[in-house]
PDB file of N, CA and C in Angstrom:
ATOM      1  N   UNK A   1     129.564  94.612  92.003  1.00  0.00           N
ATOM      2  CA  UNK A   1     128.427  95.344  92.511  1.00  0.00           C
ATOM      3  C   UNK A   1     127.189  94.956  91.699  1.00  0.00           C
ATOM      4  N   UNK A   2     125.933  94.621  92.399  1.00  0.00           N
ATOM      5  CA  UNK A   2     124.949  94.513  91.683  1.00  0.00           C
ATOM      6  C   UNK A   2     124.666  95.378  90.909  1.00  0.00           C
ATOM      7  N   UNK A   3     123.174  95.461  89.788  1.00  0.00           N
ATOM      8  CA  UNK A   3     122.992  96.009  89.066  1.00  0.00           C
ATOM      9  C   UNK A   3     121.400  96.509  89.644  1.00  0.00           C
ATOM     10  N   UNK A   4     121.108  97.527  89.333  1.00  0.00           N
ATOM     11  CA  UNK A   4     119.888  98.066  90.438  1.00  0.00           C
ATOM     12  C   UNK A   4     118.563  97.549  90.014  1.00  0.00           C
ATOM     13  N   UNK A   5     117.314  97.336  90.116  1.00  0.00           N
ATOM     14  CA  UNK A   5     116.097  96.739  89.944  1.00  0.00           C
ATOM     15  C   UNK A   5     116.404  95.491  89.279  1.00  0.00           C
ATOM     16  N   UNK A   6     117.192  93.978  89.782  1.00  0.00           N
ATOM     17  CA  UNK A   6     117.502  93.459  89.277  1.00  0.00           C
ATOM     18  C   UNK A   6     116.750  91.953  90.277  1.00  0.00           C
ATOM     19  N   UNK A   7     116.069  92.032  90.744  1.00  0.00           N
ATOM     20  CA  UNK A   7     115.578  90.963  92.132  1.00  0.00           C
ATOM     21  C   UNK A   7     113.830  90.859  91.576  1.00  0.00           C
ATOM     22  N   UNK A   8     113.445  90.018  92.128  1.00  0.00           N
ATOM     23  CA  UNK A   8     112.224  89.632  91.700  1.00  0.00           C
ATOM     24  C   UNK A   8     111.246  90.705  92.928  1.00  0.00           C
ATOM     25  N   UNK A   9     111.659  90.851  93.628  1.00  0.00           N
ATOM     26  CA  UNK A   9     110.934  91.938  94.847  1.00  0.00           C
ATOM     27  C   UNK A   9     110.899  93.112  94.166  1.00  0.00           C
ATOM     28  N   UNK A  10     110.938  93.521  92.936  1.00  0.00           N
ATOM     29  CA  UNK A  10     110.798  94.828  92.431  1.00  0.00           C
ATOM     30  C   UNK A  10     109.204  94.894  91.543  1.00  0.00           C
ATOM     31  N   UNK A  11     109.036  93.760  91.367  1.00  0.00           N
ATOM     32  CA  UNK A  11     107.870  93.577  90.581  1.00  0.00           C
ATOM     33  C   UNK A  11     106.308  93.685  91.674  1.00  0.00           C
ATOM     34  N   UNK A  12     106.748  93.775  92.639  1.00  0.00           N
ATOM     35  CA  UNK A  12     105.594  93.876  93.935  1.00  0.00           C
ATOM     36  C   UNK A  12     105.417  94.692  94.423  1.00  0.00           C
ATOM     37  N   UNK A  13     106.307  95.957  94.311  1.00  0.00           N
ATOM     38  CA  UNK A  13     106.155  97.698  94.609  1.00  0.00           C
ATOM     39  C   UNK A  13     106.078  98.119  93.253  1.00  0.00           C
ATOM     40  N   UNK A  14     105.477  99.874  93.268  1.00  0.00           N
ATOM     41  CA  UNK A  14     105.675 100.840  92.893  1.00  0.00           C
ATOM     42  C   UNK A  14     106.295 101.497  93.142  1.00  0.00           C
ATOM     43  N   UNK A  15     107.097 102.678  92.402  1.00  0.00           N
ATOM     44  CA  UNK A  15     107.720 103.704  93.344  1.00  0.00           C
ATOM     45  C   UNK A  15     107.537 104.910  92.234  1.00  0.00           C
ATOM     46  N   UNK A  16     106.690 105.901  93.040  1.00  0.00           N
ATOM     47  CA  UNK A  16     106.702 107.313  92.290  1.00  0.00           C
ATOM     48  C   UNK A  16     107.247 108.033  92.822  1.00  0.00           C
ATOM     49  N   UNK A  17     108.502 108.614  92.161  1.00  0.00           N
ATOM     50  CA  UNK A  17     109.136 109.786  93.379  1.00  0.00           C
ATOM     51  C   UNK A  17     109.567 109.433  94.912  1.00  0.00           C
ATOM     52  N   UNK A  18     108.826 109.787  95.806  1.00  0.00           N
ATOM     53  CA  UNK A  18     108.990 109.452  97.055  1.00  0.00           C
ATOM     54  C   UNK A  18     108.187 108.395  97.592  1.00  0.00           C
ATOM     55  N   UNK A  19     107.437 108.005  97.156  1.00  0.00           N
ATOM     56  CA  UNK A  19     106.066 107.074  97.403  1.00  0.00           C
ATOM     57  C   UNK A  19     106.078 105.529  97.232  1.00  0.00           C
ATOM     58  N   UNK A  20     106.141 105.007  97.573  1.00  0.00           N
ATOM     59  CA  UNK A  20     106.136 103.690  97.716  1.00  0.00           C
ATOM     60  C   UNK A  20     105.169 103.014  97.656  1.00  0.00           C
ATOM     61  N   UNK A  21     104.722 102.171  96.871  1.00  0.00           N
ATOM     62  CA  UNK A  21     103.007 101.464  97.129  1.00  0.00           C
ATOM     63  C   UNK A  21     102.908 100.035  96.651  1.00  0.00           C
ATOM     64  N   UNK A  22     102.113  99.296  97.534  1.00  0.00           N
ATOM     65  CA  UNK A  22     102.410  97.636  96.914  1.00  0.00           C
ATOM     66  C   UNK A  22     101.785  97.469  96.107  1.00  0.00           C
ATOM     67  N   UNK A  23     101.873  96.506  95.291  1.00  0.00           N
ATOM     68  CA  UNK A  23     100.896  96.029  94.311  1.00  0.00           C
ATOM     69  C   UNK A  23     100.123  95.044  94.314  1.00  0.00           C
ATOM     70  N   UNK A  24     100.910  93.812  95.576  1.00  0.00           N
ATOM     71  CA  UNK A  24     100.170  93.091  95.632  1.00  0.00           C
ATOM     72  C   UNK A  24      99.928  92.753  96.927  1.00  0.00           C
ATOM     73  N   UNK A  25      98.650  92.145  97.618  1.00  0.00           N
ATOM     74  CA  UNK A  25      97.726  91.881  98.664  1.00  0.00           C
ATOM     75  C   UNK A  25      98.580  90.922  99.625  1.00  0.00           C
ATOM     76  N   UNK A  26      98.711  91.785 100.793  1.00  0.00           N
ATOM     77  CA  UNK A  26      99.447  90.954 101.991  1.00  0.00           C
ATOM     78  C   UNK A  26      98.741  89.794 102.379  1.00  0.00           C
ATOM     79  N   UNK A  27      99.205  88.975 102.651  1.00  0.00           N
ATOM     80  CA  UNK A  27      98.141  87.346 103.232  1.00  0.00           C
ATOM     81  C   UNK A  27      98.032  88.342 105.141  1.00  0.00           C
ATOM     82  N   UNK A  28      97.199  87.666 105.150  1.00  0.00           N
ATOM     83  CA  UNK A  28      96.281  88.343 106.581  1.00  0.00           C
ATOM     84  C   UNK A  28      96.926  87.349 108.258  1.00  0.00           C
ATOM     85  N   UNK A  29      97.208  85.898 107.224  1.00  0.00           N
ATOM     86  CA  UNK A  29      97.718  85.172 108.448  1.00  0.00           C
ATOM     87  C   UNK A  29      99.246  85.483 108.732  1.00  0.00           C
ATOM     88  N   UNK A  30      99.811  85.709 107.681  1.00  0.00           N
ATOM     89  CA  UNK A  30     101.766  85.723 107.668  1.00  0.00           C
ATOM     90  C   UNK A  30     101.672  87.188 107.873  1.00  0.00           C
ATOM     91  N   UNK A  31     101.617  87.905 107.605  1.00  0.00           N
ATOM     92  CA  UNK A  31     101.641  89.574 107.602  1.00  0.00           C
ATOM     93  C   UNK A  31     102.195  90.163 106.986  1.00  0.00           C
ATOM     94  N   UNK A  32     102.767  91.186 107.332  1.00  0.00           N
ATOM     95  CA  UNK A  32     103.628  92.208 105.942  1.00  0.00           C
ATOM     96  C   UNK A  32     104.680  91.551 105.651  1.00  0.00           C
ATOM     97  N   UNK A  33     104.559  91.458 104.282  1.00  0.00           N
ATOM     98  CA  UNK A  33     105.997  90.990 103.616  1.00  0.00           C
ATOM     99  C   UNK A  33     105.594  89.884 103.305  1.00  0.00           C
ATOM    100  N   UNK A  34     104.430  89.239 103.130  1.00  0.00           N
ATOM    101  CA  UNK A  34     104.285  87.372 102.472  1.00  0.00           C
ATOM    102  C   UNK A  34     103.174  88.110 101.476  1.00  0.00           C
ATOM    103  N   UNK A  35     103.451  88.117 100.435  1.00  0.00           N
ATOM    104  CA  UNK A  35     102.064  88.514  99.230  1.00  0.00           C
ATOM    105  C   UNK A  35     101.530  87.026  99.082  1.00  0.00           C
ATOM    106  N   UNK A  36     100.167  87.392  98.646  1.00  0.00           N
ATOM    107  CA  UNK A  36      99.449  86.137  98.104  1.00  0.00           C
ATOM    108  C   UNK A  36      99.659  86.386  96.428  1.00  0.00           C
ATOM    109  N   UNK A  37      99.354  85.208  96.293  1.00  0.00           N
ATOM    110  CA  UNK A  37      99.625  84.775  94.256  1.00  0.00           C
ATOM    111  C   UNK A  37      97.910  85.294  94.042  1.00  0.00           C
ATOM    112  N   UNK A  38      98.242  86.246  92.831  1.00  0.00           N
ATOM    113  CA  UNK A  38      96.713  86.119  92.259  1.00  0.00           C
ATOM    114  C   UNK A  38      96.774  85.052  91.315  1.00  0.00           C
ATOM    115  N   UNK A  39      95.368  84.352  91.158  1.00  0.00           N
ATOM    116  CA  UNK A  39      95.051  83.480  90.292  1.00  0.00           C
ATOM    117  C   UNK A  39      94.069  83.911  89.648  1.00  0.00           C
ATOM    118  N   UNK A  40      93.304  83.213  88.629  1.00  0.00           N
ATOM    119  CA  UNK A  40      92.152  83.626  87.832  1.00  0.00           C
ATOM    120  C   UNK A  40      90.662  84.029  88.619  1.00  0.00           C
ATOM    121  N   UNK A  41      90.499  82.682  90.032  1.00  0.00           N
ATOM    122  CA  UNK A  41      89.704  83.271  90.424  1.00  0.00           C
ATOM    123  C   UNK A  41      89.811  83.371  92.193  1.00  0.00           C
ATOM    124  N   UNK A  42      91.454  83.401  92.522  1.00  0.00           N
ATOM    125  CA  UNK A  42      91.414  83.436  93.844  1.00  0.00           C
ATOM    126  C   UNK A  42      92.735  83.901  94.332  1.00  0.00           C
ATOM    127  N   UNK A  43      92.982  84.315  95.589  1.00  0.00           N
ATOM    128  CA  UNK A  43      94.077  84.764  96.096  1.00  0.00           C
ATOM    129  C   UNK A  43      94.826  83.611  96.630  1.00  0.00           C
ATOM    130  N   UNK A  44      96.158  83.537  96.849  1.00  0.00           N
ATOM    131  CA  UNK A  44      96.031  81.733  97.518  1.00  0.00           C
ATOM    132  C   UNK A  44      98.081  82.801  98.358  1.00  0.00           C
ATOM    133  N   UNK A  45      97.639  82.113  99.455  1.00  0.00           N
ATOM    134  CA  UNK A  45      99.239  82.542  99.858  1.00  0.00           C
ATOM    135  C   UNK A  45      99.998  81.219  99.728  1.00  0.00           C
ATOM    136  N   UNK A  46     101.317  81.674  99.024  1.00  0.00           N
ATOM    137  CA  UNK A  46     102.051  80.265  99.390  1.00  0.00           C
ATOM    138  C   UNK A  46     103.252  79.668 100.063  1.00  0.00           C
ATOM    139  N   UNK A  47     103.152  80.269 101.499  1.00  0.00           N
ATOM    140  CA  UNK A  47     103.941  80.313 103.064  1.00  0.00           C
ATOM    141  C   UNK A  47     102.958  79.524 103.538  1.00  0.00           C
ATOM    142  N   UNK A  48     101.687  79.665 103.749  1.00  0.00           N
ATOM    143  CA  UNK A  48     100.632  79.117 105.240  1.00  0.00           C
ATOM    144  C   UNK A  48      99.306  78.503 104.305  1.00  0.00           C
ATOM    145  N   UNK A  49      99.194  78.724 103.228  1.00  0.00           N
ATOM    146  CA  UNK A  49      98.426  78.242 102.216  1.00  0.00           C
ATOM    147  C   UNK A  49      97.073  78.929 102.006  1.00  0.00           C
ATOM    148  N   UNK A  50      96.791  79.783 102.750  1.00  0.00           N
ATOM    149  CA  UNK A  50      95.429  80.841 102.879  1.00  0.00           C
ATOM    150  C   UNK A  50      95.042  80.696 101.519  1.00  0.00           C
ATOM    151  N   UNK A  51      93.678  80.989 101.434  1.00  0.00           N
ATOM    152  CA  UNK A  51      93.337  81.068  99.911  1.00  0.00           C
ATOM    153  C   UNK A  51      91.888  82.196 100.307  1.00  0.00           C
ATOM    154  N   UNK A  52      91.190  83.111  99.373  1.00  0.00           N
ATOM    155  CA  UNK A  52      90.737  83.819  99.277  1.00  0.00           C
ATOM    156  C   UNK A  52      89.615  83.900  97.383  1.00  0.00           C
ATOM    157  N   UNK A  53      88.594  82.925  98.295  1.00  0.00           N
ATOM    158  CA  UNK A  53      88.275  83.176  96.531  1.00  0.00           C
ATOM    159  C   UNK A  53      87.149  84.164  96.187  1.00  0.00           C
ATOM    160  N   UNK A  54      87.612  85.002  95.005  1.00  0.00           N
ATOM    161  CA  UNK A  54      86.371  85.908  94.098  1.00  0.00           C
ATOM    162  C   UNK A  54      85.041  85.504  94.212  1.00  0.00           C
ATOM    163  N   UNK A  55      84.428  86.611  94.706  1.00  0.00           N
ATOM    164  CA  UNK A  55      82.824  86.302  93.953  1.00  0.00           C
ATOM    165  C   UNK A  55      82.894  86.875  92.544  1.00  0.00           C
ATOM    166  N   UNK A  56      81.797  85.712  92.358  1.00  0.00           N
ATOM    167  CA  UNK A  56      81.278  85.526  90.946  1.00  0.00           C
ATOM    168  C   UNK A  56      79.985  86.791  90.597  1.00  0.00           C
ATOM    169  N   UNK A  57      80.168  87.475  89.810  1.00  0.00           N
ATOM    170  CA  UNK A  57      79.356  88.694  89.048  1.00  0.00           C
ATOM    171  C   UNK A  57      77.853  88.103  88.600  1.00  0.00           C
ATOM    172  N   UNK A  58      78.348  86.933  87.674  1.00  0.00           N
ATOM    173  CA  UNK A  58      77.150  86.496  87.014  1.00  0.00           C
ATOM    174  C   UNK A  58      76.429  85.281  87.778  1.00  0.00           C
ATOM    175  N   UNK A  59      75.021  85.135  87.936  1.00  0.00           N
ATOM    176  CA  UNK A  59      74.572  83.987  88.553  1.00  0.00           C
ATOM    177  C   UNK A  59      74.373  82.660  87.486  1.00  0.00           C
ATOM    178  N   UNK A  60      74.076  81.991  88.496  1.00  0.00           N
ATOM    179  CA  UNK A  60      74.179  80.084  87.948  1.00  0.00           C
ATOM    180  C   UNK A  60      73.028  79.781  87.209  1.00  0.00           C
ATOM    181  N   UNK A  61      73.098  79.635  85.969  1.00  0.00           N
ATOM    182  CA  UNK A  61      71.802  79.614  84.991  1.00  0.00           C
ATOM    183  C   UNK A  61      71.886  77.873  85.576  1.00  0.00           C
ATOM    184  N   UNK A  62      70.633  77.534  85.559  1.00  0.00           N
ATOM    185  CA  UNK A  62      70.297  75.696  85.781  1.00  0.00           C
ATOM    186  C   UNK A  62      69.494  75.311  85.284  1.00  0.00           C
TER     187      UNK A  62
END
């Protein structure tokens, strides 16, 4: 018999009590159940390859 929270799919929910909540951002093209990878400055799915990048806070000194 397995051993319980033992799968890498545990690290992508929460669970409080009864509540269930993801942690990480569904890709928009694959749908529920394909998370995208966060990176430093972008979301990138890696099923369909979507990518999603951050705006930048600070502007471009030149």
């Amino acid at each position: 018999m397995a051993k319980t929270n033992t799968g890498s799919v545990y690290r992508f929910y929460k669970i409080d009590g009864d509540k269930v909540t993801r942690l990480k951002r569904d890709c928009p093209r694959c749908g529920k159940g394909v998370f995208m990878a966060e990176h430093k400055d972008r979301l990138s799915c890696g099923k369909c390859g979507f990518t999603e990048f951050s705006k930048k806070d600070s502007t471009r000194a030149g």
